[in-house]
PDB file of N, CA and C in Angstrom:
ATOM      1  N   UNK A   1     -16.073  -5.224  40.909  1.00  0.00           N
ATOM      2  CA  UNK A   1     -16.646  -3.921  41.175  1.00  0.00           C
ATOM      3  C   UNK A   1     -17.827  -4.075  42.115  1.00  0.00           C
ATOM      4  N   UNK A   2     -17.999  -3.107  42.839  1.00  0.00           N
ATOM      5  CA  UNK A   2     -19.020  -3.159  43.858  1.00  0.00           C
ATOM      6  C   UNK A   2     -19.865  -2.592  43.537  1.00  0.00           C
ATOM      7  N   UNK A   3     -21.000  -2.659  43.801  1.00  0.00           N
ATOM      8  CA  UNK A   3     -23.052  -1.998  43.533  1.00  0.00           C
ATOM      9  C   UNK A   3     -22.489  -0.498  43.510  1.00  0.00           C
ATOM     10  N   UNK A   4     -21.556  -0.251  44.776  1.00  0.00           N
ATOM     11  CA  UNK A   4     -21.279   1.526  45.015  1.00  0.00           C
ATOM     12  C   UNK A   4     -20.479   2.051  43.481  1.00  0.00           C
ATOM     13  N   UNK A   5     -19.622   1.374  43.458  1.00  0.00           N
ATOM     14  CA  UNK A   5     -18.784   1.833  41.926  1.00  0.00           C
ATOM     15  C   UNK A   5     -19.383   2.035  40.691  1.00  0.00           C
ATOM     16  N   UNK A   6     -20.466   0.924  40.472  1.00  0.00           N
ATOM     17  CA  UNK A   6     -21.332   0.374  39.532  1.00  0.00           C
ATOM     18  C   UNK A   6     -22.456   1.955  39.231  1.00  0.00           C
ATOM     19  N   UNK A   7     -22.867   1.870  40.652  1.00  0.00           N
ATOM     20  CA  UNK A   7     -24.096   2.978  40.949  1.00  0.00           C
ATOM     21  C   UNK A   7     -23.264   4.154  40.559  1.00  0.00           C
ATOM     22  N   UNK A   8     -22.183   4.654  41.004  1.00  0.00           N
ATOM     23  CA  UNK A   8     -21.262   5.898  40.775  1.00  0.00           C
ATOM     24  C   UNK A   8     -21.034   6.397  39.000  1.00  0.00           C
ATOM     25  N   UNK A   9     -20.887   4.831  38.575  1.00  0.00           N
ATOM     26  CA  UNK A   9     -20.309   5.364  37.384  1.00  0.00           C
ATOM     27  C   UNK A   9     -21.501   5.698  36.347  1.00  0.00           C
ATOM     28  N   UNK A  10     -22.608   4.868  36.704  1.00  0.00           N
ATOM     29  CA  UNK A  10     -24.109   5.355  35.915  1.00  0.00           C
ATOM     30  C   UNK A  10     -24.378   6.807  36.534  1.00  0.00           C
ATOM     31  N   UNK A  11     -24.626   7.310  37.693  1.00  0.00           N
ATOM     32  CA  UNK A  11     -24.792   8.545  37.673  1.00  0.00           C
ATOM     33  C   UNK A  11     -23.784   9.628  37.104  1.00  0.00           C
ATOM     34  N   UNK A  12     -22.459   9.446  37.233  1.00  0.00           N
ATOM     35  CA  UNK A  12     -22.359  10.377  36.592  1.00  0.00           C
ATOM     36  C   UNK A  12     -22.085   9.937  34.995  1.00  0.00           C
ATOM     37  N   UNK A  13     -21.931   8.973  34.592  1.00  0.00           N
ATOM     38  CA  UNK A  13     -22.161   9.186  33.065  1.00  0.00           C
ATOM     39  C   UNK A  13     -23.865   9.662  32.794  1.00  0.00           C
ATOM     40  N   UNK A  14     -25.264   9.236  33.651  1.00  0.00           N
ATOM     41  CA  UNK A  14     -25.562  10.528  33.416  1.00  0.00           C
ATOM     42  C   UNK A  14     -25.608  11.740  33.279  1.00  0.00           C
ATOM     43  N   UNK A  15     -24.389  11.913  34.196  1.00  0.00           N
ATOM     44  CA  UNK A  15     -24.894  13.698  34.221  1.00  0.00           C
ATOM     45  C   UNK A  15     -24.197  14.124  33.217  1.00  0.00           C
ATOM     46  N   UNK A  16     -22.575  13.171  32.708  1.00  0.00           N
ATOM     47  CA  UNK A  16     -22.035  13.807  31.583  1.00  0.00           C
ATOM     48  C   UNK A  16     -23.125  13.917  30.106  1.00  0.00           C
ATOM     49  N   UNK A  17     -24.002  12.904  30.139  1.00  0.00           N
ATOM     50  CA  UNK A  17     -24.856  12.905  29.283  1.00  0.00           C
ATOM     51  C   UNK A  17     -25.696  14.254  29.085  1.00  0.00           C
ATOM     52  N   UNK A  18     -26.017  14.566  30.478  1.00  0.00           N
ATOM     53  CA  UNK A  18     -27.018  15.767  30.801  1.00  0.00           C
ATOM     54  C   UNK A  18     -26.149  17.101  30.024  1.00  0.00           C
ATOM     55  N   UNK A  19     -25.125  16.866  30.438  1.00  0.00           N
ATOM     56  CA  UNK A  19     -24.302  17.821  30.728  1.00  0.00           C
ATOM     57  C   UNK A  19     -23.598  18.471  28.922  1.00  0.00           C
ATOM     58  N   UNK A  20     -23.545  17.217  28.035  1.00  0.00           N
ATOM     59  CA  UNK A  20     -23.414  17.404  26.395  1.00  0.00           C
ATOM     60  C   UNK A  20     -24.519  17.636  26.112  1.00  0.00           C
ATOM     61  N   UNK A  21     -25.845  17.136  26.242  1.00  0.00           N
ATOM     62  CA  UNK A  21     -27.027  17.956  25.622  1.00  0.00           C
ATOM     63  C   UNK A  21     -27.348  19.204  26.078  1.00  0.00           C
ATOM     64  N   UNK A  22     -27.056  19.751  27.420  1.00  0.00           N
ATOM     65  CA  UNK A  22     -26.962  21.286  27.745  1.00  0.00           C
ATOM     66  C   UNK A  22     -26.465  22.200  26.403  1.00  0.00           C
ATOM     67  N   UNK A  23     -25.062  21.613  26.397  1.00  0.00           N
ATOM     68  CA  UNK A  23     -24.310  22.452  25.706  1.00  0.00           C
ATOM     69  C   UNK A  23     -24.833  22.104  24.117  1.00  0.00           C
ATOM     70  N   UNK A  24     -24.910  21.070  23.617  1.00  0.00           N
ATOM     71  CA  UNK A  24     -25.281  20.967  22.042  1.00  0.00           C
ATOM     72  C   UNK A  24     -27.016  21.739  22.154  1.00  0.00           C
ATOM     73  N   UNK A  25     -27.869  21.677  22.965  1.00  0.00           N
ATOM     74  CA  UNK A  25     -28.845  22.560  23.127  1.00  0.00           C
ATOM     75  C   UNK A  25     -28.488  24.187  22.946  1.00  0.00           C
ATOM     76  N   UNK A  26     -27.660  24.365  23.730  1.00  0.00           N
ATOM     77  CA  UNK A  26     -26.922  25.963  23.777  1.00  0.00           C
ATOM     78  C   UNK A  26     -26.230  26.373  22.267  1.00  0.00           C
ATOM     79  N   UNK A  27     -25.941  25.196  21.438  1.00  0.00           N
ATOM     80  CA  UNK A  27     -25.065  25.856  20.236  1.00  0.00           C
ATOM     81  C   UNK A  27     -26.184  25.428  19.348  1.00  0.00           C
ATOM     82  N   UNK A  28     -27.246  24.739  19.648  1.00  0.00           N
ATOM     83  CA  UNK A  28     -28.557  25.066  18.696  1.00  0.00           C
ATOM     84  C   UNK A  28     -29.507  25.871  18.261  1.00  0.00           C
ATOM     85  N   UNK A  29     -29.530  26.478  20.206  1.00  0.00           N
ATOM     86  CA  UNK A  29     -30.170  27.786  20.193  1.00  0.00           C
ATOM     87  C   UNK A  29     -29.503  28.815  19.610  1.00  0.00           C
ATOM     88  N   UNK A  30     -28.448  29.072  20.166  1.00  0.00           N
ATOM     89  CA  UNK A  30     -27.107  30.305  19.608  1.00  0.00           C
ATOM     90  C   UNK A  30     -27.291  30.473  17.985  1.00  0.00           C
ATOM     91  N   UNK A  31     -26.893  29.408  17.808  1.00  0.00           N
ATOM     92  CA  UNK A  31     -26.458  29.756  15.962  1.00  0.00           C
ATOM     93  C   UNK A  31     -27.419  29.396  15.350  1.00  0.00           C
ATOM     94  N   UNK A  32     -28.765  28.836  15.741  1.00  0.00           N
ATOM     95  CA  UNK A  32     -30.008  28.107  14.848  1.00  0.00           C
ATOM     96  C   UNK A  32     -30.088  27.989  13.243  1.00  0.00           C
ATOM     97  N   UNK A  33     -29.121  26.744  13.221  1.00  0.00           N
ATOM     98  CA  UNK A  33     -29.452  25.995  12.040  1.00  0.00           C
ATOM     99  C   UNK A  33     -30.211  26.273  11.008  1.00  0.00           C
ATOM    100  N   UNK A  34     -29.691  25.917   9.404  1.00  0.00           N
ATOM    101  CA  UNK A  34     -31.565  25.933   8.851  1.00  0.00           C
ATOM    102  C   UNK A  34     -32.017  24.368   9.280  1.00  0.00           C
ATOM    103  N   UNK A  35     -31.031  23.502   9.693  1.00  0.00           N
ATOM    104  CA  UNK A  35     -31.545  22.123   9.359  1.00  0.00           C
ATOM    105  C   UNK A  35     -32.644  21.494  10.273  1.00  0.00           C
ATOM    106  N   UNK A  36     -32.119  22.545  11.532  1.00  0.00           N
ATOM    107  CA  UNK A  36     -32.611  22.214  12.516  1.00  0.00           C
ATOM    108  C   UNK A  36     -33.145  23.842  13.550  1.00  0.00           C
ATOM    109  N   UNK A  37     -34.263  24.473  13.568  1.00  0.00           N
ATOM    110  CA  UNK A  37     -34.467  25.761  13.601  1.00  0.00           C
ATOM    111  C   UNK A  37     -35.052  25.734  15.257  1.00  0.00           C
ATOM    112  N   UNK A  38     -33.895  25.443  16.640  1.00  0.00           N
ATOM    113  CA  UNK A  38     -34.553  24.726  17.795  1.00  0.00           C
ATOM    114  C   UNK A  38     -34.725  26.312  18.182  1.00  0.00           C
ATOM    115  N   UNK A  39     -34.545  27.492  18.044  1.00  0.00           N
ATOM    116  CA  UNK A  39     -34.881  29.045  18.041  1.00  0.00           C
ATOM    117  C   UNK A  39     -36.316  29.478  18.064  1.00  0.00           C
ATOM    118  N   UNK A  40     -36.213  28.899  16.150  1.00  0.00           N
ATOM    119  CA  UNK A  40     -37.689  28.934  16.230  1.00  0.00           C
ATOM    120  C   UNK A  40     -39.189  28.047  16.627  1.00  0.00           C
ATOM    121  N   UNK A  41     -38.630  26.694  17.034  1.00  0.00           N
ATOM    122  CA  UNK A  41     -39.723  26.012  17.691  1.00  0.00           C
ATOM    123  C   UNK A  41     -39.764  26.678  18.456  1.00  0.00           C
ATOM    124  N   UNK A  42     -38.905  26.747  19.473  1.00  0.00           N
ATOM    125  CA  UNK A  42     -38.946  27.074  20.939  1.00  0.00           C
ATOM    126  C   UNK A  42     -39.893  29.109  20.771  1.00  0.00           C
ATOM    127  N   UNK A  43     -39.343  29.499  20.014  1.00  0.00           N
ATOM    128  CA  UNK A  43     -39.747  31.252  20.046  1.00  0.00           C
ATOM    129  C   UNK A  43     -39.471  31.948  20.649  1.00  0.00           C
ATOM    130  N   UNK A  44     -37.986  31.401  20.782  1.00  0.00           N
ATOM    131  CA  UNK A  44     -37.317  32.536  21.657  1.00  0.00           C
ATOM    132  C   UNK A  44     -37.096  33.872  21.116  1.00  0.00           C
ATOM    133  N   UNK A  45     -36.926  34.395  21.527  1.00  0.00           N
ATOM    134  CA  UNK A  45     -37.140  36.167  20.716  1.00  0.00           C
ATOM    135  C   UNK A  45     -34.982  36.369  20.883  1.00  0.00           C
ATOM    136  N   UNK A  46     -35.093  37.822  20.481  1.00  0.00           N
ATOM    137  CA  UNK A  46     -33.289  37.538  19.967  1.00  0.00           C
ATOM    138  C   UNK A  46     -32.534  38.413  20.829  1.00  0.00           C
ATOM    139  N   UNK A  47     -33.413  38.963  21.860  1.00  0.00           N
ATOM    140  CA  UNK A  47     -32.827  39.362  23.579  1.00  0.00           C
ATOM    141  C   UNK A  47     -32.690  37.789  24.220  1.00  0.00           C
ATOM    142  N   UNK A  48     -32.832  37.041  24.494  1.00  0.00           N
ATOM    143  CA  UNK A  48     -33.183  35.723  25.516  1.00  0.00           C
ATOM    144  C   UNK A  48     -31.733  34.725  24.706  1.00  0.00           C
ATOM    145  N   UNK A  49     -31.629  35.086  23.423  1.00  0.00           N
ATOM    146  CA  UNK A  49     -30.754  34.208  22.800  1.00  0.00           C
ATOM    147  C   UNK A  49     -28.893  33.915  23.618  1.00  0.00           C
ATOM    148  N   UNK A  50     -28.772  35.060  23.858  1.00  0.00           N
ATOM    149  CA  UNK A  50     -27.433  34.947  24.447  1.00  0.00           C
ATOM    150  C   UNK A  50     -27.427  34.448  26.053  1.00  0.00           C
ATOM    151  N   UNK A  51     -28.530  35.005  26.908  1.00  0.00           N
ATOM    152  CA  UNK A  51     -28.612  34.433  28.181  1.00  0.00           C
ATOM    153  C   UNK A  51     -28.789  32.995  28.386  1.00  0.00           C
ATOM    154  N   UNK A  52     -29.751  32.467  27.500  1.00  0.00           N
ATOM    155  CA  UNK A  52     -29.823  31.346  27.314  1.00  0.00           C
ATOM    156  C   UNK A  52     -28.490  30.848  26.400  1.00  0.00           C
ATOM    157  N   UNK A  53     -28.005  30.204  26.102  1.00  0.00           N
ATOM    158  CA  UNK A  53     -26.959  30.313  25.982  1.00  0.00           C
ATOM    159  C   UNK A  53     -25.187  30.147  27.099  1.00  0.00           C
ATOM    160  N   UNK A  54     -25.511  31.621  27.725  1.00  0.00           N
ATOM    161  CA  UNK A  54     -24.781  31.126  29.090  1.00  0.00           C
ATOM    162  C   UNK A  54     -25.363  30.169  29.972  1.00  0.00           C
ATOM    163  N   UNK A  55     -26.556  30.379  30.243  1.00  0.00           N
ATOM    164  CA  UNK A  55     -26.885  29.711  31.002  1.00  0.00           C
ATOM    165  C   UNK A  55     -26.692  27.942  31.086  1.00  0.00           C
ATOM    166  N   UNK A  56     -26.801  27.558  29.697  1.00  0.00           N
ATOM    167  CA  UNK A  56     -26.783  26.698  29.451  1.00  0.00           C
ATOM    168  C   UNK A  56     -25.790  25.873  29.084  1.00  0.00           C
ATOM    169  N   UNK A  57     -24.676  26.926  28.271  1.00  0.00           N
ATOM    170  CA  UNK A  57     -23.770  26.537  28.779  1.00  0.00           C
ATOM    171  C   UNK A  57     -22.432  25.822  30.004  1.00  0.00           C
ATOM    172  N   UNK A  58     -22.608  27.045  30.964  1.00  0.00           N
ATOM    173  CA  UNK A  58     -22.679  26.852  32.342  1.00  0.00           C
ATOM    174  C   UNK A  58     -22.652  25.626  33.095  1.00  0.00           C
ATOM    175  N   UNK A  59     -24.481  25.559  33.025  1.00  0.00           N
ATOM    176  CA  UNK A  59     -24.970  24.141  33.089  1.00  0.00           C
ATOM    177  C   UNK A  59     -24.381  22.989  33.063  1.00  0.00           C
ATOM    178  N   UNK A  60     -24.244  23.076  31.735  1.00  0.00           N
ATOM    179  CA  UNK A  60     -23.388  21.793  30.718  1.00  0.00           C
ATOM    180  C   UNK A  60     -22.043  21.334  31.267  1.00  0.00           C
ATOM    181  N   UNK A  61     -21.179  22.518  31.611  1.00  0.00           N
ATOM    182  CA  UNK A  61     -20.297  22.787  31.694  1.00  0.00           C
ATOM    183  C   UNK A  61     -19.754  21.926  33.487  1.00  0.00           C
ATOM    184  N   UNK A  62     -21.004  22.293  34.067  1.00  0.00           N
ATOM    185  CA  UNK A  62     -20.568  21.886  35.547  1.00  0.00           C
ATOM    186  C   UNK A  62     -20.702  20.936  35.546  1.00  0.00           C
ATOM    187  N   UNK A  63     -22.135  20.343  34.718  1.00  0.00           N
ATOM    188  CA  UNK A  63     -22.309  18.958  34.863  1.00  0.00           C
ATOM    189  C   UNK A  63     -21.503  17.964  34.570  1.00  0.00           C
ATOM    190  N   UNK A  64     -20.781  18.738  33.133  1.00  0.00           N
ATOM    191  CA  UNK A  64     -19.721  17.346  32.944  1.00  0.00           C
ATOM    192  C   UNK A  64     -18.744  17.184  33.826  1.00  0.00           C
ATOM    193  N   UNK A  65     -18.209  18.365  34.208  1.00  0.00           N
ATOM    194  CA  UNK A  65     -17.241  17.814  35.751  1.00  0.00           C
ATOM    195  C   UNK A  65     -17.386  17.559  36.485  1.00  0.00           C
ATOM    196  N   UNK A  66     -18.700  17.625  37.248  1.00  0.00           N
ATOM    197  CA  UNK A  66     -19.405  16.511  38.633  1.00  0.00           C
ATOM    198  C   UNK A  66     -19.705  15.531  38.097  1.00  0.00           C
ATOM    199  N   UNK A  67     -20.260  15.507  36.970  1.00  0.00           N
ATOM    200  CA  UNK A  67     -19.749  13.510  36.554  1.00  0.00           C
ATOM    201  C   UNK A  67     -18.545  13.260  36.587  1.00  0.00           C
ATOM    202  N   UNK A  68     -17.522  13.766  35.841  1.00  0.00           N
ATOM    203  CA  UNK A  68     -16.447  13.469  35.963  1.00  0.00           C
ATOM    204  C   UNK A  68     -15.639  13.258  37.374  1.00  0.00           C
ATOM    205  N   UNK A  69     -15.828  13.986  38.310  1.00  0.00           N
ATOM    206  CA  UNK A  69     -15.463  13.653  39.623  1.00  0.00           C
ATOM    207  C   UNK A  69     -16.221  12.806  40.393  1.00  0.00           C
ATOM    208  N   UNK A  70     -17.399  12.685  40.545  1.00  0.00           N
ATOM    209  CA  UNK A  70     -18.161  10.862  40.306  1.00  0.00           C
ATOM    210  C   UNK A  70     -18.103   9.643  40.722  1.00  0.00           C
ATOM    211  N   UNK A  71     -17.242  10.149  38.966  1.00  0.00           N
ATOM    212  CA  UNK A  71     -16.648   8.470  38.450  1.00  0.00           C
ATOM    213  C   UNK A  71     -15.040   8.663  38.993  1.00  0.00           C
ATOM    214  N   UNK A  72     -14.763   9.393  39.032  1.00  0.00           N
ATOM    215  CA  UNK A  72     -13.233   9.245  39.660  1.00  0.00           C
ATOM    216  C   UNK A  72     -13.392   9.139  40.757  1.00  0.00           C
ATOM    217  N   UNK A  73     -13.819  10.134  41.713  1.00  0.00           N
ATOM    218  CA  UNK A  73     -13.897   9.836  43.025  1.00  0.00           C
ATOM    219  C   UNK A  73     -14.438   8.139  43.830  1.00  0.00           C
ATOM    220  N   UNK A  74     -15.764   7.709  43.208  1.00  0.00           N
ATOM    221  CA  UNK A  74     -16.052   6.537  43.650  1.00  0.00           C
ATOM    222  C   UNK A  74     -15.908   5.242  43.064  1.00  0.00           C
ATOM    223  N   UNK A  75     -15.685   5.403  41.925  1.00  0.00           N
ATOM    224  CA  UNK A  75     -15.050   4.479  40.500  1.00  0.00           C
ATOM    225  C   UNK A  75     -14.137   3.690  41.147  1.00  0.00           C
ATOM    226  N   UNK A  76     -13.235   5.102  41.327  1.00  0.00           N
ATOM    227  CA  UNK A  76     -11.738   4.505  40.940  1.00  0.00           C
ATOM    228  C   UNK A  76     -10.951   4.777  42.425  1.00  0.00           C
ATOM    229  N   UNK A  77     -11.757   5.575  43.400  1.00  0.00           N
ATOM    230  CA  UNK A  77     -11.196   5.352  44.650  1.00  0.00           C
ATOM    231  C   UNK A  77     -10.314   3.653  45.144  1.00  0.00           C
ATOM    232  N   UNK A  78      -9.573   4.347  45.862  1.00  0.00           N
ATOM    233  CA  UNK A  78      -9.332   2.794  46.630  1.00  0.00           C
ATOM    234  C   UNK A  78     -10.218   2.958  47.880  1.00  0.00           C
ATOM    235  N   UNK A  79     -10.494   1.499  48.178  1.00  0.00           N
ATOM    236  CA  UNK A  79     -11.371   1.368  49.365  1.00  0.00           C
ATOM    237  C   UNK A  79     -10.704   0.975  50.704  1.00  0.00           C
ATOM    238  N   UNK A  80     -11.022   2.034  51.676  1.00  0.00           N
ATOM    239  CA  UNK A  80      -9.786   2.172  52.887  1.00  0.00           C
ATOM    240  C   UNK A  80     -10.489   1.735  53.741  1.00  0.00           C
TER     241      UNK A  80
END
């Protein structure tokens, strides 16, 4: 494997990283736990709850597939 493949596949398994705490952030805020009340640290009021939410979802959502294309694209390319 080359530095480029190497480098490819750490960024985007960051971003898939980025990209699952978006979303487990988004279903913390959404449904706020008793175990874990990340609603009420934060103080979000219960208009902001659903935007946040998409938003973050979203987020999450893109990120894991630009990692995912990434690591496929420079991973696993062949080199021409």
């Amino acid at each position: 494997m080359g530095v480029k493949s190497v480098l490819a596949s750490l960024v985007g398994l960051l971003q898939i990283l980025i990209g699952v705490s978006a979303i487990i952030a988004a279903y913390l805020i959404y449904y706020n736990p008793s175990y874990f009340e990340v609603r009420t640290l934060l103080g979000l009021r219960g208009e902001y709850v659903a935007f946040s939410f998409l938003i973050l979802g979203v987020v999450g959502f893109f990120s894991i597939i630009s990692g995912i294309l990434v690591i496929h694209e420079w991973a696993f390319a062949r080199e021409g």
